[in-house]
C-alpha atoms as a PDB file:
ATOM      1  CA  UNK A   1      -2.533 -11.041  22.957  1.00  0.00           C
ATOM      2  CA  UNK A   2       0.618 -11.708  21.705  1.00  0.00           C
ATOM      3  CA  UNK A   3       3.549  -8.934  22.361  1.00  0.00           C
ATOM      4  CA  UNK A   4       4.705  -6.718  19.618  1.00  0.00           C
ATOM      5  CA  UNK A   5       7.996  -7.386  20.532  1.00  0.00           C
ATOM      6  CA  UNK A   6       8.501 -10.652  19.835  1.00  0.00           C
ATOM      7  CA  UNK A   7       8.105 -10.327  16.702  1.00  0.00           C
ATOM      8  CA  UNK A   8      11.474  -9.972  13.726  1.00  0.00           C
ATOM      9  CA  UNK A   9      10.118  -8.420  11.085  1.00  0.00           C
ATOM     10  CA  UNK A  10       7.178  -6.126   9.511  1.00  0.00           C
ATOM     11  CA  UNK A  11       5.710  -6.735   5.810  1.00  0.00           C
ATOM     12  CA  UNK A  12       4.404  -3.072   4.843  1.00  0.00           C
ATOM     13  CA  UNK A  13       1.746  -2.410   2.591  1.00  0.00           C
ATOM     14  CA  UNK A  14       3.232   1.359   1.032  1.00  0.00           C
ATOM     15  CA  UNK A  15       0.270   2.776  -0.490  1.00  0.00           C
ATOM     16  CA  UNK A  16      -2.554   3.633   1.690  1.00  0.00           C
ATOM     17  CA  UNK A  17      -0.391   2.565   5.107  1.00  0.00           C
ATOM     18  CA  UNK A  18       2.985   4.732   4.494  1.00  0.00           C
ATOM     19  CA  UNK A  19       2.188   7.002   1.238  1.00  0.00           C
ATOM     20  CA  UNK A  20      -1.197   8.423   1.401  1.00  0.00           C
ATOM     21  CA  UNK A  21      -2.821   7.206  -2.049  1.00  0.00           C
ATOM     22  CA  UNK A  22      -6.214   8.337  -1.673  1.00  0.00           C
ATOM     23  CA  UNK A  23      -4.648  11.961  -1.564  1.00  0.00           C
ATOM     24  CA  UNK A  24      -2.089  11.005  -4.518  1.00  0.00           C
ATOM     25  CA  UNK A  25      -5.199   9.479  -6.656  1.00  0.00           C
ATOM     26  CA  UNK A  26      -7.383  12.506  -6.084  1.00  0.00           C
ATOM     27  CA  UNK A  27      -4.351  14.843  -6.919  1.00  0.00           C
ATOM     28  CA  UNK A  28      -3.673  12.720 -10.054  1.00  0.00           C
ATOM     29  CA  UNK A  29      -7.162  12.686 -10.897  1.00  0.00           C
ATOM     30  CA  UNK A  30      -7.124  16.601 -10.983  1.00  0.00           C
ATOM     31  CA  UNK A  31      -6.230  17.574 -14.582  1.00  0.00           C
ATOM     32  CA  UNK A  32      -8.917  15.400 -15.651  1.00  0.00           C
ATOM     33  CA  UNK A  33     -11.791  17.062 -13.639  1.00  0.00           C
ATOM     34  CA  UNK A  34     -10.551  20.223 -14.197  1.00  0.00           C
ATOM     35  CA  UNK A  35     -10.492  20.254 -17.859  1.00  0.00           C
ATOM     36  CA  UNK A  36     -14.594  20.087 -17.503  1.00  0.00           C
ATOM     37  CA  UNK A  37     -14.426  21.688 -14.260  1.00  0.00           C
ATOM     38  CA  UNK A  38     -16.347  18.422 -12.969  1.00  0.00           C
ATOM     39  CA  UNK A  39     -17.192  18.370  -9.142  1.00  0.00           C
ATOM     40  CA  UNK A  40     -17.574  14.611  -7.702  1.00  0.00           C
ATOM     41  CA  UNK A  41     -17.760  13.502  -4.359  1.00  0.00           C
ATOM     42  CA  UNK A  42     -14.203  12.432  -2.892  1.00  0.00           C
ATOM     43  CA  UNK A  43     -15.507   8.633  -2.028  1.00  0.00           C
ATOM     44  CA  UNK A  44     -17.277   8.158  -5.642  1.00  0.00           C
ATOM     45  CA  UNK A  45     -13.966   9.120  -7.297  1.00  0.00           C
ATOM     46  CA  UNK A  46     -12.242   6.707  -4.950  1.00  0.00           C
ATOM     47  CA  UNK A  47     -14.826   3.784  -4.979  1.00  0.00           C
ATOM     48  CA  UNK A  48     -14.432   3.694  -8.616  1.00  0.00           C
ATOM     49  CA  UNK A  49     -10.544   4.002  -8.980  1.00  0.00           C
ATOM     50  CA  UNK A  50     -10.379   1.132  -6.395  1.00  0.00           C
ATOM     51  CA  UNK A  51     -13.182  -0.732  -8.617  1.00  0.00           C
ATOM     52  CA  UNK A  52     -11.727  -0.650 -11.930  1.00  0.00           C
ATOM     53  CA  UNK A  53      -7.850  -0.966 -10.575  1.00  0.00           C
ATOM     54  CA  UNK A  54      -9.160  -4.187  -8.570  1.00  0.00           C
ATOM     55  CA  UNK A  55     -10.621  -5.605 -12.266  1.00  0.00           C
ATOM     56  CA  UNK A  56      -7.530  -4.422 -14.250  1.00  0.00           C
ATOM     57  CA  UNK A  57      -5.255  -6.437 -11.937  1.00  0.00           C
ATOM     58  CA  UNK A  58      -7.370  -9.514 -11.704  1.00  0.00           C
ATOM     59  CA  UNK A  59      -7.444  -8.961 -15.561  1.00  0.00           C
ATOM     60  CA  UNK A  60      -3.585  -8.627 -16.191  1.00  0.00           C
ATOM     61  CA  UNK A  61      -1.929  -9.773 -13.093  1.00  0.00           C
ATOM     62  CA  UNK A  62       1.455  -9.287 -14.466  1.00  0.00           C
ATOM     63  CA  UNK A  63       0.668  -5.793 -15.896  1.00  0.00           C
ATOM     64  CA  UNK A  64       3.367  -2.880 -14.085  1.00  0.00           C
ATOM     65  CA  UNK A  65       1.196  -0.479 -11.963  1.00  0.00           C
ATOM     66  CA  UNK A  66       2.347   2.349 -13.792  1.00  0.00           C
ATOM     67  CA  UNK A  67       0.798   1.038 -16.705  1.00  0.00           C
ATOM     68  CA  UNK A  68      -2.225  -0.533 -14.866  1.00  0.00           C
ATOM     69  CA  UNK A  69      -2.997   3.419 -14.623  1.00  0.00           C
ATOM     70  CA  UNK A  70      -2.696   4.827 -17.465  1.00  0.00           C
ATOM     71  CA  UNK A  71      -4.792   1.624 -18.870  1.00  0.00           C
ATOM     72  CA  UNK A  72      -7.852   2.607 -16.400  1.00  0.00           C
ATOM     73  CA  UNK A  73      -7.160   6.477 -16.819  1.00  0.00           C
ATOM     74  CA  UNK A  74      -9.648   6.581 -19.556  1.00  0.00           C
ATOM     75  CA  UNK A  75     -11.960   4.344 -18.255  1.00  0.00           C
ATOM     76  CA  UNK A  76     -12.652   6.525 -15.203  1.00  0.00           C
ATOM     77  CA  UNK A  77     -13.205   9.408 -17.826  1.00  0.00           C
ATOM     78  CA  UNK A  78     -16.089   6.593 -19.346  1.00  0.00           C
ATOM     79  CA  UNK A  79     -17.624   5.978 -16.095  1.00  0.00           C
ATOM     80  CA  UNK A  80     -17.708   9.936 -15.334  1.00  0.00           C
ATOM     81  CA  UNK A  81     -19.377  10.989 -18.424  1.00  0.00           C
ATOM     82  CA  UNK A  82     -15.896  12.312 -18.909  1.00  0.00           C
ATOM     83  CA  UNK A  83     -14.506  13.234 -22.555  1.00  0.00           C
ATOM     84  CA  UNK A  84     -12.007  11.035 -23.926  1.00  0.00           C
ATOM     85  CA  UNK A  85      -8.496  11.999 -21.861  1.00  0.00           C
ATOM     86  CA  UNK A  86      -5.526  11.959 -24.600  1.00  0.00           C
ATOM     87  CA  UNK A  87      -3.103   9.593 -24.172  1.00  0.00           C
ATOM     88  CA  UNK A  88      -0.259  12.423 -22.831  1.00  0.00           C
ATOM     89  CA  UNK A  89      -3.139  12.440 -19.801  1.00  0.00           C
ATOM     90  CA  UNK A  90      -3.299   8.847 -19.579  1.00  0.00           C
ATOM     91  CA  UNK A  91       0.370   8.342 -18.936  1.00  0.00           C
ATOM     92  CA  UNK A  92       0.886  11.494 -17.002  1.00  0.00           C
ATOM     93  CA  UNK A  93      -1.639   9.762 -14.370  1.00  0.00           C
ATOM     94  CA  UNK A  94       0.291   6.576 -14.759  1.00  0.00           C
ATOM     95  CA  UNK A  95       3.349   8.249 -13.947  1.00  0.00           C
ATOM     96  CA  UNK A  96       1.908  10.117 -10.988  1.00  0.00           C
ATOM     97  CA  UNK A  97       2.571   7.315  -7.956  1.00  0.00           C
ATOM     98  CA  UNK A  98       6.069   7.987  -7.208  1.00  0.00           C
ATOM     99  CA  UNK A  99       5.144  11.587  -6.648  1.00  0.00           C
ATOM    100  CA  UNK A 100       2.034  10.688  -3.745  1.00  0.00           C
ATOM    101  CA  UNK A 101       2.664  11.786  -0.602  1.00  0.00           C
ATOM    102  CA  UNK A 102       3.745  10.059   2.272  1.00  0.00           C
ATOM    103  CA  UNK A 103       1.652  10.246   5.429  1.00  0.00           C
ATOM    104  CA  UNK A 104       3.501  12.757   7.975  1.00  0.00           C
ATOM    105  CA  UNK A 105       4.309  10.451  10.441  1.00  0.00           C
ATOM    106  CA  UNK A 106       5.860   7.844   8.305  1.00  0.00           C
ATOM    107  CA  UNK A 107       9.626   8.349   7.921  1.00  0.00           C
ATOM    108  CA  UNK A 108      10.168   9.011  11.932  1.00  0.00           C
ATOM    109  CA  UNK A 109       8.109   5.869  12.982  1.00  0.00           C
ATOM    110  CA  UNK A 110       9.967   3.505  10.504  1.00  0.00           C
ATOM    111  CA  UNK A 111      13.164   5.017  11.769  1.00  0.00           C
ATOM    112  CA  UNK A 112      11.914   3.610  15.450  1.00  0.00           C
ATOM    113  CA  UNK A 113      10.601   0.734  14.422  1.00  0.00           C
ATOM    114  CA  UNK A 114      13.499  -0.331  12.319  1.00  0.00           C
ATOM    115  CA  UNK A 115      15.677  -0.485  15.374  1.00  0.00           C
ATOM    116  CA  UNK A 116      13.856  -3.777  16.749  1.00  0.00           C
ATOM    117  CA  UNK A 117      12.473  -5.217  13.734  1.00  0.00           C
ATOM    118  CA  UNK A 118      13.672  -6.169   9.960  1.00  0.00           C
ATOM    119  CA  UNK A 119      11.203  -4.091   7.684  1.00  0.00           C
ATOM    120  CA  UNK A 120      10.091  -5.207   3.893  1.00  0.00           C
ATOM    121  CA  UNK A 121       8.060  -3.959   1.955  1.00  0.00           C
ATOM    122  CA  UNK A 122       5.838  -5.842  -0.035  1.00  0.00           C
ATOM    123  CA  UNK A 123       3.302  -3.865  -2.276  1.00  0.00           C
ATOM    124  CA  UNK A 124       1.529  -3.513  -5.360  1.00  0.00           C
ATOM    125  CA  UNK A 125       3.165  -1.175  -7.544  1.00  0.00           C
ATOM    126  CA  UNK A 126       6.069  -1.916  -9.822  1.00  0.00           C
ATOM    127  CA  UNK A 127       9.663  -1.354  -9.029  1.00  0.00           C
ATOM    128  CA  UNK A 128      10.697   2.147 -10.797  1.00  0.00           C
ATOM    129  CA  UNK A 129       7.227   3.946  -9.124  1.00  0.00           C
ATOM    130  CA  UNK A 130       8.465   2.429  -5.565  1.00  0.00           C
ATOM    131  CA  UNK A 131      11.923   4.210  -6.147  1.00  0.00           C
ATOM    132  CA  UNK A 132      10.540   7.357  -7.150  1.00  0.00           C
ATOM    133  CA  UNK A 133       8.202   7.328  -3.511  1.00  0.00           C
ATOM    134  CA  UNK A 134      11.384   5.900  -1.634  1.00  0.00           C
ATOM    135  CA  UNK A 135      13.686   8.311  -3.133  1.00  0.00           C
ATOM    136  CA  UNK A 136      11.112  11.471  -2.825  1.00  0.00           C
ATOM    137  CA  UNK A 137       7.922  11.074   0.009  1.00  0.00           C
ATOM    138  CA  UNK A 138      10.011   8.034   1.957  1.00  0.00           C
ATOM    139  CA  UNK A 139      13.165  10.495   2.503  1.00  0.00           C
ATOM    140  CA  UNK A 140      15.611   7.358   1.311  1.00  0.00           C
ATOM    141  CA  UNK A 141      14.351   5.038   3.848  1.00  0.00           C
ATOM    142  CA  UNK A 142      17.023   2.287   3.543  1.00  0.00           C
ATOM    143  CA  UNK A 143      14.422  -1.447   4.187  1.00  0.00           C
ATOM    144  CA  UNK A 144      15.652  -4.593   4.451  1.00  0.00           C
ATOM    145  CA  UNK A 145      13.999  -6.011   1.658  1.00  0.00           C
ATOM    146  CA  UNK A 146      12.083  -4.587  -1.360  1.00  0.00           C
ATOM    147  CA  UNK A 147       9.167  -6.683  -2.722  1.00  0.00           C
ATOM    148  CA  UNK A 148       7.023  -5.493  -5.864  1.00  0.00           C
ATOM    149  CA  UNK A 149       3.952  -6.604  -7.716  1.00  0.00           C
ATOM    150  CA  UNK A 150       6.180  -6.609 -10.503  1.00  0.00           C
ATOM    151  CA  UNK A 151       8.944  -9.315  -8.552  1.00  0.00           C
ATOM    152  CA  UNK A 152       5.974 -11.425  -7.771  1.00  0.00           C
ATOM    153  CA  UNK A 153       3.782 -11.866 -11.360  1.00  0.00           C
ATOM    154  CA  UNK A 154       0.781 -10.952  -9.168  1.00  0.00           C
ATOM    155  CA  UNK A 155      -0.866  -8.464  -7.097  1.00  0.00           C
ATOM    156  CA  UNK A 156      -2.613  -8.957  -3.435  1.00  0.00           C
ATOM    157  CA  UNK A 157      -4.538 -10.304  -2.239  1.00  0.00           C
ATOM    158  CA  UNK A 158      -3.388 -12.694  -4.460  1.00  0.00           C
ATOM    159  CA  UNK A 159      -1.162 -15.461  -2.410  1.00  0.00           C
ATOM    160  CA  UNK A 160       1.125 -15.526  -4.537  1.00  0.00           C
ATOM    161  CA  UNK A 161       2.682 -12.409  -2.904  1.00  0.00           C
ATOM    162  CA  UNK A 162       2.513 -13.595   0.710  1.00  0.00           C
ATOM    163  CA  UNK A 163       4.045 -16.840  -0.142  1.00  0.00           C
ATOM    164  CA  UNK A 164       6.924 -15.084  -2.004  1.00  0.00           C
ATOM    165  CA  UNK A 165       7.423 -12.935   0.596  1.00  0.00           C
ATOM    166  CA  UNK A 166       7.781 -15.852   3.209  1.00  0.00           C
ATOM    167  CA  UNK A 167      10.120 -17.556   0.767  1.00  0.00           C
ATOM    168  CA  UNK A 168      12.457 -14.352   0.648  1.00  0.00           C
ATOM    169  CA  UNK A 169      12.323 -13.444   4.789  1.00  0.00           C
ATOM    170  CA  UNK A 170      13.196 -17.162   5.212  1.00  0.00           C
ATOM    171  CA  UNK A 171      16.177 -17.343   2.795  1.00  0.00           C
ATOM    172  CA  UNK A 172      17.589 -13.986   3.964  1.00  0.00           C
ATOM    173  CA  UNK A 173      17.282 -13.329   7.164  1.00  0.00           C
ATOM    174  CA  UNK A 174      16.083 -16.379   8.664  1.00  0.00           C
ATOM    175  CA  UNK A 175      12.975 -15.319   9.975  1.00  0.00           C
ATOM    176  CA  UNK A 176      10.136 -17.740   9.666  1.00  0.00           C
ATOM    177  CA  UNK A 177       6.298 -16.975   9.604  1.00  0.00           C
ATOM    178  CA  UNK A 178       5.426 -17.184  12.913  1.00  0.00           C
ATOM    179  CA  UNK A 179       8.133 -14.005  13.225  1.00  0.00           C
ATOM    180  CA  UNK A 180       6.147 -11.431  10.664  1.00  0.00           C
ATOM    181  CA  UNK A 181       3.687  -9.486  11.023  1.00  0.00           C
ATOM    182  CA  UNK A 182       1.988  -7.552   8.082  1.00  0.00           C
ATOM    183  CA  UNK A 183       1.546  -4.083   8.548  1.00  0.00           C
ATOM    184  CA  UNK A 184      -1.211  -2.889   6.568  1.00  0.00           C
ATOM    185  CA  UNK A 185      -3.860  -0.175   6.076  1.00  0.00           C
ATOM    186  CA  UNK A 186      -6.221  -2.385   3.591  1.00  0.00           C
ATOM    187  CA  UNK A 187      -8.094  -5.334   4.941  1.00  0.00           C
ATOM    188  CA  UNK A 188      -8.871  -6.220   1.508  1.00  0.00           C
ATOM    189  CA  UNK A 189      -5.641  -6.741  -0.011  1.00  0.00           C
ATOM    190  CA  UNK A 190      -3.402  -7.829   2.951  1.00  0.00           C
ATOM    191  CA  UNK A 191      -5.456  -8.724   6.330  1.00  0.00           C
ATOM    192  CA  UNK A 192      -7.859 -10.996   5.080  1.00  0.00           C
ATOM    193  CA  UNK A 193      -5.364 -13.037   2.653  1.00  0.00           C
ATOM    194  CA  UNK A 194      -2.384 -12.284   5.836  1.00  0.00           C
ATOM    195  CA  UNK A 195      -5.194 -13.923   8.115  1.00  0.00           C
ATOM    196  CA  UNK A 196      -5.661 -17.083   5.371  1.00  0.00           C
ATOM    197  CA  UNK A 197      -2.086 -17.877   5.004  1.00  0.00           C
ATOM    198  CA  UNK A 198      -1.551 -17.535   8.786  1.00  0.00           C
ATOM    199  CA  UNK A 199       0.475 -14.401   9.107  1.00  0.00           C
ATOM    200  CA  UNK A 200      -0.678 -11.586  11.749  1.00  0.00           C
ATOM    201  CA  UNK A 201      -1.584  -8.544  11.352  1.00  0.00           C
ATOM    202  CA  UNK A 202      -1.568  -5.293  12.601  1.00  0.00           C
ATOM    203  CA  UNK A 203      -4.113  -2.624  11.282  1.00  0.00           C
ATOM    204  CA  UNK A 204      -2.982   1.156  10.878  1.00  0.00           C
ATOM    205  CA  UNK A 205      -6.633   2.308  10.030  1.00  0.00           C
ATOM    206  CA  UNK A 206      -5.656   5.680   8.634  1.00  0.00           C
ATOM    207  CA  UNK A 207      -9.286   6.751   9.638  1.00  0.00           C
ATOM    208  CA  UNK A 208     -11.593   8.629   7.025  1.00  0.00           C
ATOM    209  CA  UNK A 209      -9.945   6.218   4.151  1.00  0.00           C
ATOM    210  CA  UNK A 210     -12.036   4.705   1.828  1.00  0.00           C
ATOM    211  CA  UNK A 211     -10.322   2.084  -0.518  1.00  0.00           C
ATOM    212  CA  UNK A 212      -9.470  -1.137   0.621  1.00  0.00           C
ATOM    213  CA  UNK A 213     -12.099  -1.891   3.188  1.00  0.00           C
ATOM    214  CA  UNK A 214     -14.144  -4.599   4.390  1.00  0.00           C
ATOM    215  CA  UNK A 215     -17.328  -5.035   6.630  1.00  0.00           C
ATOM    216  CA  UNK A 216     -15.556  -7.806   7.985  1.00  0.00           C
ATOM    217  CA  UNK A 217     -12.774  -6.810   9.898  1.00  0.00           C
ATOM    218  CA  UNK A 218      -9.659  -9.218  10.586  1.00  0.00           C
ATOM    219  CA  UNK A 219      -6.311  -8.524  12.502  1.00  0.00           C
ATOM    220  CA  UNK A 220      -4.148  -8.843  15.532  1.00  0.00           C
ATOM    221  CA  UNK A 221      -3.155  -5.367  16.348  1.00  0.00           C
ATOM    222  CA  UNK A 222      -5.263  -1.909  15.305  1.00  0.00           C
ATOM    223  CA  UNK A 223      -3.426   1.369  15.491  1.00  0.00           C
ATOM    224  CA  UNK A 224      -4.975   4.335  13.750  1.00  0.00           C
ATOM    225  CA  UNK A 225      -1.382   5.281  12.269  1.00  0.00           C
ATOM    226  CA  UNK A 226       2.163   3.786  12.594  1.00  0.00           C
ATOM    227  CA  UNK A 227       3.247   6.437  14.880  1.00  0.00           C
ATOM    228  CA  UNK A 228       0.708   5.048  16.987  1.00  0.00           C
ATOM    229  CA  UNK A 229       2.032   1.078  16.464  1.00  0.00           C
ATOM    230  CA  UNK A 230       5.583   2.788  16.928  1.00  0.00           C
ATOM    231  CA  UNK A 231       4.584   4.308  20.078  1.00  0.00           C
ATOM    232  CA  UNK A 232       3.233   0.590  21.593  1.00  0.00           C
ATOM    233  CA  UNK A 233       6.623  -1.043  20.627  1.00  0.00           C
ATOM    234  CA  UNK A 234       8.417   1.357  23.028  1.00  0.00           C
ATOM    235  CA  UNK A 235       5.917   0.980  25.487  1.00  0.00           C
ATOM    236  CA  UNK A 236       6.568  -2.500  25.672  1.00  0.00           C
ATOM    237  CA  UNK A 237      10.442  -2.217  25.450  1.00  0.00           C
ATOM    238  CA  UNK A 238      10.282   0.514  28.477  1.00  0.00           C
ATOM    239  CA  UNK A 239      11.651   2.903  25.852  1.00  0.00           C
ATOM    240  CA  UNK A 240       9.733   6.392  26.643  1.00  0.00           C
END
């Protein structure tokens, strides 16, 4: 296998590999279920939110995320025999992503791993919900480049995204392909289209989550969290 440290630079996935979204969904899901005091099982709620966000996106790929929210707000109500949420609700949920928290071990192993490798970020949100995380949960974290849905017209797996992202790594800082490595919590929307286009992958599992996963597992590198991949680097380095 290939060192770690050879590599330049790190694509992130942020939600579900640096913020914690399943915990920010099921947070933002709250008011909803507690208006009816409804009880459902933490991976239905999931399962569907990843269901009807996947068709929303394939539906209006150049919809913001913010929006792509409050669109399927109501439509989880639907699918949970749910009342009608009012459209204050809808937009409240919409407006919840730049408040989800970050995982705890985030901020300190992008501090380490930013010393040896250019980090981007290249996720599926819009631009104005990724400042509110990077200004609140992400503590400021100052990366190298700053990738959105929104930049792109598209959201992963779509190729789009990859491709722009090589296009942008290449033009700024020189680094070429072969250099990146996508850092990623959800096989479905970055190790499986990282692994078509021909970029490797490292998997931080984040075990017990639910959305994004696939029977059929792909990658270079598993970690169970980014401390973890963090950890490896300096191992490799000799830094202790």
């Amino acid at each position: 296998m290939d060192r770690l440290s050879s590599y330049r630079l790190l694509s992130f996935d942020v939600y579900g590999t640096l913020i914690d979204w399943e915990s920010g969904v099921l947070i933002g899901l709250k008011p909803l279920l507690d208006s009816r005091d409804a009880k459902f099982p933490r991976e239905q709620l999931l399962e569907l939110y990843h269901e009807l966000e996947r068709t929303q996106q394939d539906k209006t790929p150049d919809m913001k995320y913010a929006d792509l929210l409050t669109t399927i707000h109501p439509q989880i109500a639907a699918r949970l025999g749910l009342p009608v949420p009012t459209n204050e609700q809808n937009k409240a949920f919409g407006s919840s992503v730049g408040r989800w928290p970050a995982f705890s071990d985030t901020v300190n192993a992008l501090k380490r791993l930013g010393k040896h490798y250019k980090l981007v970020v290249l996720s599926n949100v819009d631009l104005e919900s990724f400042k509110s995380s990077n200004g609140g949960p992400l503590e400021g974290f100052p990366f190298d480049l700053i990738i959105t849905a929104q930049d792109v017209g598209s959201y992963k797996p779509d190729q789009r995204n990859f491709e722009h992202m090589l296009r942008e790594v290449e033009a700024k800082f020189g680094i070429t392909k072969a250099e990146v490595i996508q850092t990623a919590q959800s096989q479905f929307h970055d190790h499986h289209p990282a692994k078509k286009i021909g970029i490797k992958s490292g998997w931080i599992v984040r075990p017990g989550a639910v959305m994004g996963n696939r029977d059929d597992l792909v990658y270079d590198w598993k970690f169970d969290t980014l401390k973890d991949m963090a950890d490896a680097l300096e191992n490799e380095l000799g830094k202790h």
